[in-house]
Protein backbone atom coordinates (compact mmCIF):
# COMPACT_ATOMS: atom_id res chain seq x y z
CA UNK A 1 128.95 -12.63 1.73
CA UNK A 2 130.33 -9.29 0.29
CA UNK A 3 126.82 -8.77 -1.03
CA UNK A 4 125.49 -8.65 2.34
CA UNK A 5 127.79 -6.42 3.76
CA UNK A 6 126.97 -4.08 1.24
CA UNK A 7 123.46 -4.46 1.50
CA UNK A 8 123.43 -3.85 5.35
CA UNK A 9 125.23 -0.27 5.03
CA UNK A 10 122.37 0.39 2.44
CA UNK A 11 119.64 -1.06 4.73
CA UNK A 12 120.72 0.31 8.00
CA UNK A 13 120.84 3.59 6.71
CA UNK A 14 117.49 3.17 5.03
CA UNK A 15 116.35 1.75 7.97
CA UNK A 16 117.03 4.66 10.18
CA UNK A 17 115.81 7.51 7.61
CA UNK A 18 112.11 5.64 7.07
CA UNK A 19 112.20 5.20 10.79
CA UNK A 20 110.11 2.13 10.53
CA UNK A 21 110.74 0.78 13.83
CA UNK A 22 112.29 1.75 17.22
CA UNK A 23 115.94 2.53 16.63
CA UNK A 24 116.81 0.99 19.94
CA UNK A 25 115.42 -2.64 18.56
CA UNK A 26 117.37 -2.37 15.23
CA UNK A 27 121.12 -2.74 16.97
CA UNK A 28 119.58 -5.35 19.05
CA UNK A 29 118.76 -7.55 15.97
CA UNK A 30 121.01 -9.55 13.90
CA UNK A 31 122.37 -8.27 10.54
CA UNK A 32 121.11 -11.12 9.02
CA UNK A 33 117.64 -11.10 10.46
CA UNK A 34 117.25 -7.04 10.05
CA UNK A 35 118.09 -7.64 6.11
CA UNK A 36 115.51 -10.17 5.85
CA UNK A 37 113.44 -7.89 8.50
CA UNK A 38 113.62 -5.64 6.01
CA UNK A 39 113.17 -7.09 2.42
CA UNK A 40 109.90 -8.63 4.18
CA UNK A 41 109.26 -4.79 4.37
CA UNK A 42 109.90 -3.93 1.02
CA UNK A 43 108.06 -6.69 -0.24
């Protein structure tokens, strides 16, 4: 759990500076589904 927390600060903030995808649709999502959202990315 505490793992997660961190790694959504880290992600969110990546998430906006790549600019990967509407910022309007990242809020919307789930933390959980934007973290695996975005290790799909990564990957």
């Amino acid at each position: 759990m505490e793992e997660e927390d961190e790694s959504r600060g880290k992600t969110e903030e990546s998430g906006e500076d790549r600019g990967d995808g509407p910022p309007d649709r990242d809020p919307a999502l789930s933390p959980s589904a934007f973290i695996l959202r975005a290790i799909q990315q990564a990957v």
